[in-house]
Protein backbone atom coordinates (compact mmCIF):
# COMPACT_ATOMS: atom_id res chain seq x y z
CA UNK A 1 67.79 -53.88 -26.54
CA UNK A 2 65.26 -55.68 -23.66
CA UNK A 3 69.00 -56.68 -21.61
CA UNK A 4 68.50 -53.66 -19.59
CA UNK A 5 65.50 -54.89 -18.23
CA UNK A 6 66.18 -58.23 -16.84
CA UNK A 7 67.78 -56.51 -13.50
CA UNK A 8 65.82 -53.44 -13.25
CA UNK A 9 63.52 -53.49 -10.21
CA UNK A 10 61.16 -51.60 -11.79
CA UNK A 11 60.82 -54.12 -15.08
CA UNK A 12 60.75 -56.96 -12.35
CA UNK A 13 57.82 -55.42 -10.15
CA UNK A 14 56.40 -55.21 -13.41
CA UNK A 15 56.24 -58.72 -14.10
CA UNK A 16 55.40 -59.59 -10.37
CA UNK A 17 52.34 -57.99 -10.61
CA UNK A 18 51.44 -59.72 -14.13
CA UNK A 19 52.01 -62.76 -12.81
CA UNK A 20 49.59 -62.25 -10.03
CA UNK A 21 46.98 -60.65 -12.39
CA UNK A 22 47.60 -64.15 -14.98
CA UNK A 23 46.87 -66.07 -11.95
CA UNK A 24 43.45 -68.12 -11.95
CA UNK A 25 42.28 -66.47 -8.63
CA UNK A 26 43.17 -62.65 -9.08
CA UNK A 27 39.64 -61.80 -8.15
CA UNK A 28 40.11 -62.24 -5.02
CA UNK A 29 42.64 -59.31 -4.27
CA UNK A 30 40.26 -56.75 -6.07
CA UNK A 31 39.55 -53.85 -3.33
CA UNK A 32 36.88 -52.21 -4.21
CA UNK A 33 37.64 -48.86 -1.96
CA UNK A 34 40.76 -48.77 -3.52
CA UNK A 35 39.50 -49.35 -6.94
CA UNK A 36 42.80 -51.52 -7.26
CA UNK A 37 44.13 -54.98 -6.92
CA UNK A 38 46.15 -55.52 -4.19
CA UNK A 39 48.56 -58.31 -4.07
CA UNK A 40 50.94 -60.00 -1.83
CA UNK A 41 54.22 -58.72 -1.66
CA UNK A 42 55.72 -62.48 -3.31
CA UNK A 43 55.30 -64.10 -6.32
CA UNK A 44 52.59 -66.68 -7.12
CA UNK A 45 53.09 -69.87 -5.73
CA UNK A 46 54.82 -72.18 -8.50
CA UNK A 47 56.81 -69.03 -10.48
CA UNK A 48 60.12 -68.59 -10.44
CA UNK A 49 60.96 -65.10 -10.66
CA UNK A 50 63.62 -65.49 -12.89
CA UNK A 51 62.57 -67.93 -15.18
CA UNK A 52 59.31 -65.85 -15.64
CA UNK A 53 61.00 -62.17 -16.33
CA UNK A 54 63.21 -63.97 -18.94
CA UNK A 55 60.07 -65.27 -20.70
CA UNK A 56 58.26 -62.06 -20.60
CA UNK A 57 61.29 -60.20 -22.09
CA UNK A 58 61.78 -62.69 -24.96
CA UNK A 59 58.03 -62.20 -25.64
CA UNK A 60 58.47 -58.09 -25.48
CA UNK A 61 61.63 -58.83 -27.83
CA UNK A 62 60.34 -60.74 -30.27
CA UNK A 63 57.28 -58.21 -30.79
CA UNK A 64 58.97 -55.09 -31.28
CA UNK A 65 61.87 -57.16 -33.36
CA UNK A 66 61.21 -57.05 -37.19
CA UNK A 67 61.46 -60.45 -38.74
CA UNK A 68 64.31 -61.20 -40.75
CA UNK A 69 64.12 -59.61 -44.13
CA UNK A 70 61.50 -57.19 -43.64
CA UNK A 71 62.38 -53.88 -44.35
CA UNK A 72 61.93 -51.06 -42.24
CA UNK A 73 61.71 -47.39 -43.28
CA UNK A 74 64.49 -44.95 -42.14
CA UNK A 75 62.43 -43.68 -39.62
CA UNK A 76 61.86 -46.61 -37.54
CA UNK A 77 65.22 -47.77 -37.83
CA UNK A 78 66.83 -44.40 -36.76
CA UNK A 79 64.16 -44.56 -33.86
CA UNK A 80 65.29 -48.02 -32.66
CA UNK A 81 68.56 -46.33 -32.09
CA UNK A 82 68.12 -43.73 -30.25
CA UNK A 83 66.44 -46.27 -27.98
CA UNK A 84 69.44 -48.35 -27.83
């Protein structure tokens, strides 16, 4: 269901800017005119790109997958789907 994501620009922007706002020193690119961080246009030094959108999608996955077994009303599954 996540596949989509791993070569979407968006998704990956995404995840750029998470791992800047994970990093130790985020602080730092707080603006206070623009009431917004702004970061560098790279990744952190030490993150691979790749490596890291991978992880974040197998974290997204296995939230919004129901464990094996549990049962899910019609509903939910009929919703899961459509998003298919």
């Amino acid at each position: 269901m996540f596949d989509e994501f791993e070569n979407s620009e968006e998704y990956i922007e995404v995840c750029r800017r998470a791992a800047w706002a994970c990093d130790p020193n985020a602080a730092k690119y707080w603006d206070p005119v623009a009431r917004d961080y702004i970061w560098p246009s790279r990744w952190p030094d030490g993150v691979d790109p790749d490596v890291y959108v991978k992880r974040e999608l197998a974290r997204l996955s296995a939230k919004f997958t129901p464990a094996e077994g549990s049962s899910t009303s019609p509903s939910v599954r009929r919703f899961r789907e459509m998003l298919r």
